[in-house]
PDB file of N, CA and C in Angstrom:
ATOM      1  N   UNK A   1      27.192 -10.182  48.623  1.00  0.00           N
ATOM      2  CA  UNK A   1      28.387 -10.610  49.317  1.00  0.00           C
ATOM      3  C   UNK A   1      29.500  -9.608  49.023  1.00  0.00           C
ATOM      4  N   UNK A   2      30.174  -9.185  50.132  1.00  0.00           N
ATOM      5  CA  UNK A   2      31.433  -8.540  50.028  1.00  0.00           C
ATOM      6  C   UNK A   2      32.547  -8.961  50.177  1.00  0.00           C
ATOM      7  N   UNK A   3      33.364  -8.738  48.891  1.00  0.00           N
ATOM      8  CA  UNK A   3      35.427  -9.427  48.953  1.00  0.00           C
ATOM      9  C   UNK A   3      35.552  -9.264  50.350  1.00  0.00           C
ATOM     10  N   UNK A   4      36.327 -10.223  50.721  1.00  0.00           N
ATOM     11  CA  UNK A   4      37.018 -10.437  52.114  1.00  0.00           C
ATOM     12  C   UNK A   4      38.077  -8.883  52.321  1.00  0.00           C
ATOM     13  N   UNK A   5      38.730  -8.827  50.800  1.00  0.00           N
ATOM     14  CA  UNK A   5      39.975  -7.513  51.192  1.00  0.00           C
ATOM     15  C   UNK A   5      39.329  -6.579  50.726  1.00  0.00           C
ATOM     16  N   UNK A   6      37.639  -6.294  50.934  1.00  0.00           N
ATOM     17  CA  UNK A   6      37.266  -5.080  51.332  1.00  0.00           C
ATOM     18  C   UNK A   6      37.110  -4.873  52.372  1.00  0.00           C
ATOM     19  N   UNK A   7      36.881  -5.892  53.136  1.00  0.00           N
ATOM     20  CA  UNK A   7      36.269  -5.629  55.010  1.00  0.00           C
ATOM     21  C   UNK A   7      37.482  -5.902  55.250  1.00  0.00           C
ATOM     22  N   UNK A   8      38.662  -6.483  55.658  1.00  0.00           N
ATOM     23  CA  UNK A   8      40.235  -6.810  55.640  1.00  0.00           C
ATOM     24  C   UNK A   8      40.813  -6.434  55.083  1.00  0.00           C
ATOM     25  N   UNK A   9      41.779  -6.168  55.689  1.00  0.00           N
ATOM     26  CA  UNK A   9      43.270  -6.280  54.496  1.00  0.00           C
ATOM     27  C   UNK A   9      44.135  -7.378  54.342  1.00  0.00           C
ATOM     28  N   UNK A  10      44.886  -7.708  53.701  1.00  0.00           N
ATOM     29  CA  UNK A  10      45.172  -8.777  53.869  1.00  0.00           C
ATOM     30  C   UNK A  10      46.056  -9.485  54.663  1.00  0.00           C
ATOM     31  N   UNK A  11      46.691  -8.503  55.157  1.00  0.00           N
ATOM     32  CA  UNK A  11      47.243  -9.045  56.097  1.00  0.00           C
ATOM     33  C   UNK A  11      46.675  -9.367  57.263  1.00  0.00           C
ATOM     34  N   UNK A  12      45.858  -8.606  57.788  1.00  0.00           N
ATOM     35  CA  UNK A  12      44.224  -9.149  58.774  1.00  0.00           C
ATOM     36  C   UNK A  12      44.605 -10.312  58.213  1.00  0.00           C
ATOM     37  N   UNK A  13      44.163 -10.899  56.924  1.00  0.00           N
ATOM     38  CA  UNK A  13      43.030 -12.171  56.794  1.00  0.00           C
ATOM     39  C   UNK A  13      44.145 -13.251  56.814  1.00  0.00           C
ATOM     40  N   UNK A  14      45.904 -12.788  56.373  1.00  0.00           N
ATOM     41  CA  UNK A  14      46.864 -13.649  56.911  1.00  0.00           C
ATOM     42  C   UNK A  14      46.536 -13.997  58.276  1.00  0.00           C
ATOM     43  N   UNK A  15      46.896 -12.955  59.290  1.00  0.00           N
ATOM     44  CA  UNK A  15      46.700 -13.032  60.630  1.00  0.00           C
ATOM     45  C   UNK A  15      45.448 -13.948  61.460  1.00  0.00           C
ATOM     46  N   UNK A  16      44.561 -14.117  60.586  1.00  0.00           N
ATOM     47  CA  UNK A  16      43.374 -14.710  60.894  1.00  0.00           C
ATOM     48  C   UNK A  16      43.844 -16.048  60.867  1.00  0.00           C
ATOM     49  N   UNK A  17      43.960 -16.185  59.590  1.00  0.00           N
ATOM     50  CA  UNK A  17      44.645 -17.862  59.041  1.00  0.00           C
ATOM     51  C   UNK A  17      45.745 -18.082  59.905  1.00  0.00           C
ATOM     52  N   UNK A  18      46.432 -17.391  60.391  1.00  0.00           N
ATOM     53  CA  UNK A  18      47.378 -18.128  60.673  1.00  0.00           C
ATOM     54  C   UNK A  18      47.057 -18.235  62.790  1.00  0.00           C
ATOM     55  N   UNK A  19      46.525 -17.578  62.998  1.00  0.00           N
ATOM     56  CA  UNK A  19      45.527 -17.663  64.540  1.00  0.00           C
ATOM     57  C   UNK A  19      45.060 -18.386  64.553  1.00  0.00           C
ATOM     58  N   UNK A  20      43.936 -18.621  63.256  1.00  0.00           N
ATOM     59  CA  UNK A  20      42.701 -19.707  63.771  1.00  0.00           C
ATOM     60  C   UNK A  20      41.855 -19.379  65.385  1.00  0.00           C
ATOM     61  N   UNK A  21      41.113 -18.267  65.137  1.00  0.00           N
ATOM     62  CA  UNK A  21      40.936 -17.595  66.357  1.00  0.00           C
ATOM     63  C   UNK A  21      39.559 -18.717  66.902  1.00  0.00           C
ATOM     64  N   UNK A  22      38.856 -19.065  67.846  1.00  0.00           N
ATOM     65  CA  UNK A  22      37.951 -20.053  68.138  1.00  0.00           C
ATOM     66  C   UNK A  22      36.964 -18.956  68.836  1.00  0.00           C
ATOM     67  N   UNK A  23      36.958 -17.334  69.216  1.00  0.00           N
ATOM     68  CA  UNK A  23      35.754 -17.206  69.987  1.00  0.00           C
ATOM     69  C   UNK A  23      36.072 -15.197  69.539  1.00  0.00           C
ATOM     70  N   UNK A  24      35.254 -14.917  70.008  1.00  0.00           N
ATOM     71  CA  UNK A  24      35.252 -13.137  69.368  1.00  0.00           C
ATOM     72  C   UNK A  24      36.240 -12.822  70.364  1.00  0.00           C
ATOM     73  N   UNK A  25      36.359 -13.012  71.474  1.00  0.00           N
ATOM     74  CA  UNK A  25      37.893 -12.865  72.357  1.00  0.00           C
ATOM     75  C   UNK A  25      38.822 -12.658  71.932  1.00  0.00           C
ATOM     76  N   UNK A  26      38.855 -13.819  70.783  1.00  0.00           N
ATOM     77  CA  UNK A  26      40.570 -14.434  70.514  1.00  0.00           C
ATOM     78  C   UNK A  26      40.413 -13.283  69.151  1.00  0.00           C
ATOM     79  N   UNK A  27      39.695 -13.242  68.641  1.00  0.00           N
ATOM     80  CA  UNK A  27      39.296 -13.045  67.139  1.00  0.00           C
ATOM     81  C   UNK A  27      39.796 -11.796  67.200  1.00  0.00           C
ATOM     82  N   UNK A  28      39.085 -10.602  68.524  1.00  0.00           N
ATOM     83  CA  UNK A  28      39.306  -9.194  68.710  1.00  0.00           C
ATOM     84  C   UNK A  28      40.538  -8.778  68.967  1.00  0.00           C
ATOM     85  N   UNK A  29      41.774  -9.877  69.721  1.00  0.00           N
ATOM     86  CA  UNK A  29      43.288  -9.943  69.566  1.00  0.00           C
ATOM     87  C   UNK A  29      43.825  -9.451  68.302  1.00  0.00           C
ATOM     88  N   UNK A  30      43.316 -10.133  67.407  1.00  0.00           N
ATOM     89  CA  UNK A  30      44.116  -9.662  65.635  1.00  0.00           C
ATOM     90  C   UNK A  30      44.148  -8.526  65.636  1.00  0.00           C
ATOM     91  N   UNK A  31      45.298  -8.028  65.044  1.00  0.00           N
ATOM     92  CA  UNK A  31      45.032  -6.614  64.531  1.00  0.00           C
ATOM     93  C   UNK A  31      44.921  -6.255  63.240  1.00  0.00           C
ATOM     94  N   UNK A  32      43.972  -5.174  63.678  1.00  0.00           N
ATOM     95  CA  UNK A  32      43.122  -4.900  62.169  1.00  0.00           C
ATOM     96  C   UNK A  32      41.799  -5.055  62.421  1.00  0.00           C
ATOM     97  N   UNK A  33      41.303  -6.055  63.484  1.00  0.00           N
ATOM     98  CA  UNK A  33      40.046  -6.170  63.472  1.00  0.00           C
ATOM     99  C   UNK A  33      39.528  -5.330  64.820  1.00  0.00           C
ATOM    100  N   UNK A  34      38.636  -4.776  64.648  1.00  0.00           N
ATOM    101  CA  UNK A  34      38.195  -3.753  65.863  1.00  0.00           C
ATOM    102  C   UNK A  34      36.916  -4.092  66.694  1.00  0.00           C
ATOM    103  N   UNK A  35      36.325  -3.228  67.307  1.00  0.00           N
ATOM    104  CA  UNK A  35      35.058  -3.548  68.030  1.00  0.00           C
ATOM    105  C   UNK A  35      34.130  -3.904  66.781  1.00  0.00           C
ATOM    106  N   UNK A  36      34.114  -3.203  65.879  1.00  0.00           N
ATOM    107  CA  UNK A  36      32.763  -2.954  64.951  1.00  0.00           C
ATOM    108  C   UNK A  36      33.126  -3.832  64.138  1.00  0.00           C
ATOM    109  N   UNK A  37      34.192  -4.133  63.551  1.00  0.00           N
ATOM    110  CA  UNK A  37      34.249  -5.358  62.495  1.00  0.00           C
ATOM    111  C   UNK A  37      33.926  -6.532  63.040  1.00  0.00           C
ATOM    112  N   UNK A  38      34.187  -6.834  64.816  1.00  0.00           N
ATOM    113  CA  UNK A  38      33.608  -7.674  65.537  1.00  0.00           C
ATOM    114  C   UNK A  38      31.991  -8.362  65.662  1.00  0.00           C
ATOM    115  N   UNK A  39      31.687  -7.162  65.640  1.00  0.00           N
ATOM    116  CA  UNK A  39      30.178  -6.909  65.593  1.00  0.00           C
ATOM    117  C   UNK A  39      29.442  -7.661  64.317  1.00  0.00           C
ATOM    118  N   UNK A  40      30.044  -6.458  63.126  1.00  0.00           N
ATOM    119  CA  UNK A  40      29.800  -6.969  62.057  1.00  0.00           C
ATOM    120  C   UNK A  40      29.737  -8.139  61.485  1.00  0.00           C
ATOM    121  N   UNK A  41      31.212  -8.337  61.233  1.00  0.00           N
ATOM    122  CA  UNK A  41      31.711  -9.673  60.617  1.00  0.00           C
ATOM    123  C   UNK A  41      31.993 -11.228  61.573  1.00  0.00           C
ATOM    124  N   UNK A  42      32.337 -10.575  62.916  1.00  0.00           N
ATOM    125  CA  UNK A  42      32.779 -11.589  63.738  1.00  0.00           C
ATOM    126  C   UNK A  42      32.388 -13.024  63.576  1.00  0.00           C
ATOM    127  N   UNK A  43      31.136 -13.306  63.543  1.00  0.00           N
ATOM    128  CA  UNK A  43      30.140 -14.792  63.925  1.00  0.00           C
ATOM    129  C   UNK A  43      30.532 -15.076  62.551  1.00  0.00           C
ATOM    130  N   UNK A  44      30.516 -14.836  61.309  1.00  0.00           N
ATOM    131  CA  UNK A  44      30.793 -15.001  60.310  1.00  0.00           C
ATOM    132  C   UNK A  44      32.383 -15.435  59.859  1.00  0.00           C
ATOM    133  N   UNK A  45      33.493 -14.719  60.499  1.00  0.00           N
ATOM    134  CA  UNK A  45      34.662 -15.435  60.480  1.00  0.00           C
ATOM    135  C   UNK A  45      34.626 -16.465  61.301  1.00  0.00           C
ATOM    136  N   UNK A  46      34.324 -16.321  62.367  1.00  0.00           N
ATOM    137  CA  UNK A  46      34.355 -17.897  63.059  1.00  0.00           C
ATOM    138  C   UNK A  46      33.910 -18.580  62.280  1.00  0.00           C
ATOM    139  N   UNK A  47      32.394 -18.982  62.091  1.00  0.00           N
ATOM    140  CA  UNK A  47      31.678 -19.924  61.332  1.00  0.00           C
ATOM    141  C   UNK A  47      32.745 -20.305  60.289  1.00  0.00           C
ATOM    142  N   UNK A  48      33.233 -19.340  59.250  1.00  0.00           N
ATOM    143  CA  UNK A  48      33.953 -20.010  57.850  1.00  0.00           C
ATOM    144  C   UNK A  48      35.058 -20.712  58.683  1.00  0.00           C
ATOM    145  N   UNK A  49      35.911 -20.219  59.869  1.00  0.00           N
ATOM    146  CA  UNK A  49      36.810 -21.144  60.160  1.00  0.00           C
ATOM    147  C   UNK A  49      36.700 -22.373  60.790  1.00  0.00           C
ATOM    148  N   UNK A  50      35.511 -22.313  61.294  1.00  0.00           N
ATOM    149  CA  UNK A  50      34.902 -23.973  61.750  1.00  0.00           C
ATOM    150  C   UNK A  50      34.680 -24.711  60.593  1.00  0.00           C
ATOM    151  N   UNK A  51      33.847 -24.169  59.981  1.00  0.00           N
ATOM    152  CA  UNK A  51      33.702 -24.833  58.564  1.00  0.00           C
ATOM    153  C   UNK A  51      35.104 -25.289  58.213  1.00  0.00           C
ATOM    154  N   UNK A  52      36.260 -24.759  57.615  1.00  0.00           N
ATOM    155  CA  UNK A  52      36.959 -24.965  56.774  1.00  0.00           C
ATOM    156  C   UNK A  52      38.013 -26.338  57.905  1.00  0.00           C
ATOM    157  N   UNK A  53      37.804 -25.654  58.869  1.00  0.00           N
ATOM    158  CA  UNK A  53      38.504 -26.811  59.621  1.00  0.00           C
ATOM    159  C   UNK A  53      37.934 -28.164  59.896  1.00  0.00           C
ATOM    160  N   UNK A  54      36.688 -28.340  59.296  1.00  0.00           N
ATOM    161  CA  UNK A  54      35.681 -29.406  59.270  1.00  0.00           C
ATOM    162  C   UNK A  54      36.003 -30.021  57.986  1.00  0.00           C
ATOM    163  N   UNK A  55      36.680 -29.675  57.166  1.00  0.00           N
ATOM    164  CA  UNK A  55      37.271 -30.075  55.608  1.00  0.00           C
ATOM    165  C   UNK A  55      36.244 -29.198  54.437  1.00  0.00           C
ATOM    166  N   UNK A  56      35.686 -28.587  54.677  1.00  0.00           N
ATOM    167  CA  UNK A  56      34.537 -27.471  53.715  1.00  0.00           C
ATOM    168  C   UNK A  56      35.871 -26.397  53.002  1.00  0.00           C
ATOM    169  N   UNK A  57      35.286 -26.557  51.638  1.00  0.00           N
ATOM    170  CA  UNK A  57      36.378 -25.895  50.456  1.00  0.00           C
ATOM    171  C   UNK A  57      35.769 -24.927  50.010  1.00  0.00           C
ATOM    172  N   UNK A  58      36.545 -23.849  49.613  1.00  0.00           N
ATOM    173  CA  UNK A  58      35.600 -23.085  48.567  1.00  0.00           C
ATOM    174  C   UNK A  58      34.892 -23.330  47.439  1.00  0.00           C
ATOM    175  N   UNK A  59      34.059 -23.242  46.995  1.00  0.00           N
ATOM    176  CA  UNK A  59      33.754 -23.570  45.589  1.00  0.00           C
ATOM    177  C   UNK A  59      32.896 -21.775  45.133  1.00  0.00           C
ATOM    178  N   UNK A  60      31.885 -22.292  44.008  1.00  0.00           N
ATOM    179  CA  UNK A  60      31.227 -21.130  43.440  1.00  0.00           C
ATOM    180  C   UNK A  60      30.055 -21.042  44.325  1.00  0.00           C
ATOM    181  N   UNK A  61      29.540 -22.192  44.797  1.00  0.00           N
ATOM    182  CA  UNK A  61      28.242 -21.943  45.144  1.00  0.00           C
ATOM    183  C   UNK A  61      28.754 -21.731  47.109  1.00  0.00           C
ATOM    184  N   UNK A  62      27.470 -21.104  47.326  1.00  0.00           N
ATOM    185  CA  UNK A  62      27.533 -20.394  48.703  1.00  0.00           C
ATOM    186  C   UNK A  62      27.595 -21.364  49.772  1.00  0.00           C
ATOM    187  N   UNK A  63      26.963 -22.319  50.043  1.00  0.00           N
ATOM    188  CA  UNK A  63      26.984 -23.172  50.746  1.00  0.00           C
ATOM    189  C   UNK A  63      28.094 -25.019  50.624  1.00  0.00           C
ATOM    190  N   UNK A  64      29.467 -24.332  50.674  1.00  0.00           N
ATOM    191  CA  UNK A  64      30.246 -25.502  49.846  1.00  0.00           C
ATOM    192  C   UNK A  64      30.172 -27.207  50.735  1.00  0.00           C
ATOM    193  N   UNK A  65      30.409 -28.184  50.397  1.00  0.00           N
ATOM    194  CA  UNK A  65      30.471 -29.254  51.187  1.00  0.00           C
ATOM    195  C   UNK A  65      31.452 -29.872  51.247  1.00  0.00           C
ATOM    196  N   UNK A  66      31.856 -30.431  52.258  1.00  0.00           N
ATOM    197  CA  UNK A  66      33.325 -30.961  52.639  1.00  0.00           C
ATOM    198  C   UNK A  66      33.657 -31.949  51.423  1.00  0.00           C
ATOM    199  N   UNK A  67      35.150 -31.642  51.251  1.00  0.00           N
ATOM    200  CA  UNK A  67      35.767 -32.558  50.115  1.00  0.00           C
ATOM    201  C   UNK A  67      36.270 -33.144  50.242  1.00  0.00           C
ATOM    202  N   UNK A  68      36.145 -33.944  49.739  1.00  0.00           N
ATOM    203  CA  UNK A  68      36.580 -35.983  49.570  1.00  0.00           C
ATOM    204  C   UNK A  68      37.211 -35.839  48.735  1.00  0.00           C
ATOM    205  N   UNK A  69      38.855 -35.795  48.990  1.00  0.00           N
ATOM    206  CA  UNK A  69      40.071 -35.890  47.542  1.00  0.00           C
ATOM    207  C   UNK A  69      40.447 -36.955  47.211  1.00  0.00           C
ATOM    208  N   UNK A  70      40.314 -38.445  47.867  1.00  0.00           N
ATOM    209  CA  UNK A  70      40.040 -39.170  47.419  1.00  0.00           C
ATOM    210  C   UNK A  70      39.077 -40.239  46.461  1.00  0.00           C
ATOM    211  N   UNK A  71      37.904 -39.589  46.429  1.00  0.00           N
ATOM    212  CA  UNK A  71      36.901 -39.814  46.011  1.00  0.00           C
ATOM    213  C   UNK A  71      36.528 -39.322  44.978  1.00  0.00           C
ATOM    214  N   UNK A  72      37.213 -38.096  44.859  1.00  0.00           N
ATOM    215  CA  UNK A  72      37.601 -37.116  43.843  1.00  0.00           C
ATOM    216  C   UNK A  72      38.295 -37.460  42.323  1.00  0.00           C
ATOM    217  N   UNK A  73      39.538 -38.369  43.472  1.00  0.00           N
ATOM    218  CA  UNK A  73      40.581 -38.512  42.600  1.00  0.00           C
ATOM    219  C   UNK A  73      40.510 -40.099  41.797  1.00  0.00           C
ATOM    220  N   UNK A  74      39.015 -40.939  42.663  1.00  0.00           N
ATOM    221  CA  UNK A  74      38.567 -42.192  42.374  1.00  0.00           C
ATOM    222  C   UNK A  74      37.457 -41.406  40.793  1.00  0.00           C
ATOM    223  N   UNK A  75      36.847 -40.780  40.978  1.00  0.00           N
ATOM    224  CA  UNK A  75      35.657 -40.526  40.223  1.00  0.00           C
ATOM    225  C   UNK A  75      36.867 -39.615  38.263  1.00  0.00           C
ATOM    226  N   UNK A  76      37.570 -38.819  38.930  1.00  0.00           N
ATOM    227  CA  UNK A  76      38.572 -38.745  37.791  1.00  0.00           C
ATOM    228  C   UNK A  76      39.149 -39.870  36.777  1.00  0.00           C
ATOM    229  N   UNK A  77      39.553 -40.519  37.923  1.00  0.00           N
ATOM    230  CA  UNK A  77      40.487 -41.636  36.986  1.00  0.00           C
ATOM    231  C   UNK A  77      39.420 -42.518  36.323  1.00  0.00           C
ATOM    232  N   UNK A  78      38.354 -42.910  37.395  1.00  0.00           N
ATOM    233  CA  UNK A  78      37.476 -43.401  36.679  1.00  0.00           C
ATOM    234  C   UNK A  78      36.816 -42.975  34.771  1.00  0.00           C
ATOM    235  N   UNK A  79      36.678 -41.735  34.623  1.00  0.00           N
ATOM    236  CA  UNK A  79      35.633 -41.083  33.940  1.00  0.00           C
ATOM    237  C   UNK A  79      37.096 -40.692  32.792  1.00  0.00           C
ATOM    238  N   UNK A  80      38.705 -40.982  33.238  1.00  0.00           N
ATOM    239  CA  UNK A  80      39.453 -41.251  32.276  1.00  0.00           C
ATOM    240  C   UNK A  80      39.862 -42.640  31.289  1.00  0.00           C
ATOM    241  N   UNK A  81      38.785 -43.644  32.033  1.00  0.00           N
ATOM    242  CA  UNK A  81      39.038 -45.113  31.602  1.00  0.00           C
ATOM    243  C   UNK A  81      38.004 -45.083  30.969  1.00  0.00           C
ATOM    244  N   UNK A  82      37.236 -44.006  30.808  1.00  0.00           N
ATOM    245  CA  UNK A  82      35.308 -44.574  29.743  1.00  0.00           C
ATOM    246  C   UNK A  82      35.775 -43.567  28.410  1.00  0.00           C
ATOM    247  N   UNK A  83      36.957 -43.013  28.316  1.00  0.00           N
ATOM    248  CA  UNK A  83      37.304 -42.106  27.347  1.00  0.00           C
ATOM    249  C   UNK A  83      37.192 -42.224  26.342  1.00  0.00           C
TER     250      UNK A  83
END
């Protein structure tokens, strides 16, 4: 896997975030991103932004699953009352 602000800069990956681009159309608008980073990376920024807009977080592992901050914040408090 390669850092995002090696294939981007960061201001790209502002510009991304703050677009929320939905198709390689919209995506190829940003600037910074070109034909070939299109190519490259394209299907792959979409995907993470569907994902993340589906509630999917980062974590360590590669494949993360949508987070429940409530459930989160039930299983905490809980596991502070068995202390």
């Amino acid at each position: 896997m390669i850092a995002a602000f090696i294939v981007l800069h960061d201001t790209t990956l502002d510009a991304i975030c703050q677009a929320q681009p939905r198709t390689i159309l919209d995506l190829r608008q940003i600037s910074g991103i070109g034909e070939k980073k299109c190519e490259l990376y394209g299907d792959e920024i979409l995907d993470a932004l569907r994902r993340f807009s589906d509630g999917e977080r980062a974590t360590k592992e590669w494949h993360a699953k949508p987070s429940n901050p409530s459930q989160e914040t039930r299983e905490i408090a809980g596991a502070r009352t068995h202390l």
